[in-house]
N, C-alpha and C. Protein backbone atom coordinates (compact mmCIF):
# COMPACT_ATOMS: atom_id res chain seq x y z
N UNK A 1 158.01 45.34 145.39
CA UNK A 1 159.41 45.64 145.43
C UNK A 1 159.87 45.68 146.88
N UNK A 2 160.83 44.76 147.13
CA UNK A 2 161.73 45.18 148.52
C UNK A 2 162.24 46.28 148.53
N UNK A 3 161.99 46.58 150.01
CA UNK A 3 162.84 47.50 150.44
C UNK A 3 164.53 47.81 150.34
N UNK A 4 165.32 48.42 150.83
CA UNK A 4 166.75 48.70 150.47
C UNK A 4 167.18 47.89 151.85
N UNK A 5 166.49 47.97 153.18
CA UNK A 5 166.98 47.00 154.39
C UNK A 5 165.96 45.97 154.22
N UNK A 6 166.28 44.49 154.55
CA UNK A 6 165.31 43.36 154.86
C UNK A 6 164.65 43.77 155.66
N UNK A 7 164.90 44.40 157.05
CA UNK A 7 164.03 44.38 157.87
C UNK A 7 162.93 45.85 158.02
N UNK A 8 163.50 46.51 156.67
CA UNK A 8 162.31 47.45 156.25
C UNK A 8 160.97 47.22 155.03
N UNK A 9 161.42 46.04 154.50
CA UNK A 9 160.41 45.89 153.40
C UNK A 9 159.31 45.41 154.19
N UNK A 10 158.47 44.82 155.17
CA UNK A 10 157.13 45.05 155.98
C UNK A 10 156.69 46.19 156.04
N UNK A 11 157.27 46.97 157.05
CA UNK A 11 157.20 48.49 156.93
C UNK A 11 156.36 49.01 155.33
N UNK A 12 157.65 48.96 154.24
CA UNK A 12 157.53 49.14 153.19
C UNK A 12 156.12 48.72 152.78
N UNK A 13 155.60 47.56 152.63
CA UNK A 13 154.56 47.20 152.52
C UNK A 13 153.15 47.49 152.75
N UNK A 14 153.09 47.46 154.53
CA UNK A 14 151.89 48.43 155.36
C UNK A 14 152.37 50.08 154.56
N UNK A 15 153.13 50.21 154.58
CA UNK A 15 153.14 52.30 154.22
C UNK A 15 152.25 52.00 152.77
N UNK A 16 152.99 51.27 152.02
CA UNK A 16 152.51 51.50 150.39
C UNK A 16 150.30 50.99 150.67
N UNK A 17 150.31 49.73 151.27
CA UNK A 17 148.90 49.49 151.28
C UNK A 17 147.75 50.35 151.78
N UNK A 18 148.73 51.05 152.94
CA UNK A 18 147.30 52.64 153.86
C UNK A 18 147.45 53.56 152.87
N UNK A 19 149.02 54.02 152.27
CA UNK A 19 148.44 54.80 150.82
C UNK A 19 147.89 54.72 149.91
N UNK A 20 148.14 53.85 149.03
CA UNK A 20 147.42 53.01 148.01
C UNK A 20 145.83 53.45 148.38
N UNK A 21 145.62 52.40 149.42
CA UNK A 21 143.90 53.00 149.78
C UNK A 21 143.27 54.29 150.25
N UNK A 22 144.20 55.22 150.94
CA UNK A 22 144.02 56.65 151.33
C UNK A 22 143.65 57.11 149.85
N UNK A 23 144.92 57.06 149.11
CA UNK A 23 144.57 57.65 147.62
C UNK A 23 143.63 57.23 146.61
N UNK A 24 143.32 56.43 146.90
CA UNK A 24 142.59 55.80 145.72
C UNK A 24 140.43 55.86 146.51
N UNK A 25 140.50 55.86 147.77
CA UNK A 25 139.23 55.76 148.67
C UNK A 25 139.02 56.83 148.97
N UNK A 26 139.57 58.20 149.23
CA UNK A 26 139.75 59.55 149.79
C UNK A 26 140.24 60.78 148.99
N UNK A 27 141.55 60.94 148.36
CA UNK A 27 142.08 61.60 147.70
C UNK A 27 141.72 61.77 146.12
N UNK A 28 141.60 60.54 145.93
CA UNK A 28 140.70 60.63 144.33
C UNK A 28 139.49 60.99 144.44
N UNK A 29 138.86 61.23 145.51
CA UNK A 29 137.22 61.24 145.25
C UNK A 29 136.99 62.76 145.50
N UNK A 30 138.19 63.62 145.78
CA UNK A 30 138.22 65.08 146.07
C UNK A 30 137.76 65.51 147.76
N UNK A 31 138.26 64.52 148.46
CA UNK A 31 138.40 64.64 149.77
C UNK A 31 139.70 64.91 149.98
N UNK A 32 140.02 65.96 150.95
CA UNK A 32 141.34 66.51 151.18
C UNK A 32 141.50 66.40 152.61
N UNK A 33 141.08 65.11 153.17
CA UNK A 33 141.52 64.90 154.98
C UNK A 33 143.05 64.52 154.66
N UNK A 34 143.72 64.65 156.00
CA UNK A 34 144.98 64.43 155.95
C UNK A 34 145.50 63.16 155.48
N UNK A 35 146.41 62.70 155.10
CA UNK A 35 147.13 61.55 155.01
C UNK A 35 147.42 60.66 156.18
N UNK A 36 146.44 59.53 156.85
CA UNK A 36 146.46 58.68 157.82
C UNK A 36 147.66 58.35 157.78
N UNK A 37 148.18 57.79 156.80
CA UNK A 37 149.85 56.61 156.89
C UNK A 37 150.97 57.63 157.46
N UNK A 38 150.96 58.99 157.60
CA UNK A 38 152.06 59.50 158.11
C UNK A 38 153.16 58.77 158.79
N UNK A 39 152.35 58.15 160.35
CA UNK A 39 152.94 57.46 161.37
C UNK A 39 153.95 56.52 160.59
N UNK A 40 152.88 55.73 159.48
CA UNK A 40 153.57 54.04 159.17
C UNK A 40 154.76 55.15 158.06
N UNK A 41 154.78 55.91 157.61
CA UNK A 41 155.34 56.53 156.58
C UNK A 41 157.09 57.21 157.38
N UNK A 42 156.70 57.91 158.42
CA UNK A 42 157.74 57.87 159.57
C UNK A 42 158.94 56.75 160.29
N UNK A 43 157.96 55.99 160.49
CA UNK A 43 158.33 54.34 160.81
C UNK A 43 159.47 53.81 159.54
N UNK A 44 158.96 53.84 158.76
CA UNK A 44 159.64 53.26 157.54
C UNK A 44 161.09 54.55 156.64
N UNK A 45 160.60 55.07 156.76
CA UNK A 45 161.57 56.31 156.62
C UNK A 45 162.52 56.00 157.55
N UNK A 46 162.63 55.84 158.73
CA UNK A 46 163.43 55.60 159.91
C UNK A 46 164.22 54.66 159.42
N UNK A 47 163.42 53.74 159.15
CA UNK A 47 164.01 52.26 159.12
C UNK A 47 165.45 52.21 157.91
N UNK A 48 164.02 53.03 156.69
CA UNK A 48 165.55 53.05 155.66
C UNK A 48 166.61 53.95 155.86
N UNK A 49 166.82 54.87 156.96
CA UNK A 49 168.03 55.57 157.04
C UNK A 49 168.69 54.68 158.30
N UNK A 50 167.77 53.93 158.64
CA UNK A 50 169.03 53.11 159.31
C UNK A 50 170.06 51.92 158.55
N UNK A 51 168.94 51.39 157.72
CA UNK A 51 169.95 50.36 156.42
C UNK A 51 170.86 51.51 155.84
N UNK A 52 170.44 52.56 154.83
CA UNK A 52 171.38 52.77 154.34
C UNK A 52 172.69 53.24 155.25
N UNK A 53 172.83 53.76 156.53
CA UNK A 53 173.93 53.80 157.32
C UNK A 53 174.41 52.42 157.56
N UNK A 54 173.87 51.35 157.40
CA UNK A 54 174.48 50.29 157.90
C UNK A 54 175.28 49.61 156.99
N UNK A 55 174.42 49.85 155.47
CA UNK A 55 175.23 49.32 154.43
C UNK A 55 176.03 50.09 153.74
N UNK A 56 176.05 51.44 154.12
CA UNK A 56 177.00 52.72 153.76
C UNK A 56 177.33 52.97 152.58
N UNK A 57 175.79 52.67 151.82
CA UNK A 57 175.23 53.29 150.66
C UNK A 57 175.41 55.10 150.84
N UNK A 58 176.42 55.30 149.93
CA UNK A 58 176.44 56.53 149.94
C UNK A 58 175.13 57.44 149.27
N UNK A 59 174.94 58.62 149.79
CA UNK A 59 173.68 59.35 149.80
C UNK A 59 174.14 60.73 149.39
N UNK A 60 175.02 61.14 149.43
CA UNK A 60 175.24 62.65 149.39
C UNK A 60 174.59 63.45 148.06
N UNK A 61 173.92 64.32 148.42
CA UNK A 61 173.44 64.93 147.25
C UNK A 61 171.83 64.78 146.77
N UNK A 62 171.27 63.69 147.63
CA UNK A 62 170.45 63.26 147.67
C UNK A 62 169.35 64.03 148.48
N UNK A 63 168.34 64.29 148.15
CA UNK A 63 167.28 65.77 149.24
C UNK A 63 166.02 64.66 149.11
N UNK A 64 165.74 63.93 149.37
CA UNK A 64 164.58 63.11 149.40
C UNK A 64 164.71 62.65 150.95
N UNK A 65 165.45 61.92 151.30
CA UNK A 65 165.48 61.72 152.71
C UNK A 65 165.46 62.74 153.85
N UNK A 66 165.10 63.75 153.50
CA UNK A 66 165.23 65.04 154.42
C UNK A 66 165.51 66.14 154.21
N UNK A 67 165.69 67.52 155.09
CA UNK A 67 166.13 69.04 154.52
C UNK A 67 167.35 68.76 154.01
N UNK A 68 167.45 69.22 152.79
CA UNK A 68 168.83 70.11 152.17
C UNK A 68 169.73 70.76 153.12
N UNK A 69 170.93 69.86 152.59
CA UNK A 69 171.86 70.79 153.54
C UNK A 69 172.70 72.14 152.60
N UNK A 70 172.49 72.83 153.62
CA UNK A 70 173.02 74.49 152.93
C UNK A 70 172.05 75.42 152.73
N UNK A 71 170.26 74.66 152.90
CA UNK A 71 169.68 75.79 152.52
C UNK A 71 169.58 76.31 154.19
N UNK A 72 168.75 77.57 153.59
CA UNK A 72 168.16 78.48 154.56
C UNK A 72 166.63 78.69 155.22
N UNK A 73 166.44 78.83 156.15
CA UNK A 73 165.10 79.06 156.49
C UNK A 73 164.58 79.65 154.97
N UNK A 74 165.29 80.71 154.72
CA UNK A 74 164.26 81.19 153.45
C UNK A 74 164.85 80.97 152.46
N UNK A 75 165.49 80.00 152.12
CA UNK A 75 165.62 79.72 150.90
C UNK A 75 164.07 78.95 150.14
């Protein structure tokens, strides 16, 4: 599946393939080291909040791309 920007579906790609194998080589076998793809996972996250600002896909309401707005430290 492409990404939501053209020039994020690579990105998209490398993130899904270091997870894919993190989880399936590491995480399934009941090893709990950190998640390597962070970086590529960062990278690509970036990327798609820059398409969706560009194509001004509205988002509001949406808590996946980041903190909630309105909550509180302790909420």
């Amino acid at each position: 599946m492409n990404s939501v920007g053209e020039a994020c579906t690579e990105l998209k790609r490398e993130y899904d393939q270091c997870f894919n194998r993190w989880f399936a080589e590491t995480f399934l076998k009941g090893e709990r080291a950190a998640d390597p793809c962070g970086q590529l996972f960062r990278r690509y996250q970036l990327c798609v909040q820059k398409a969706i600002k560009e194509k001004d896909i509205p988002i509001e309401g949406l808590e996946f791309m980041g903190p909630s707005k309105g909550k509180t430290e302790n909420s």
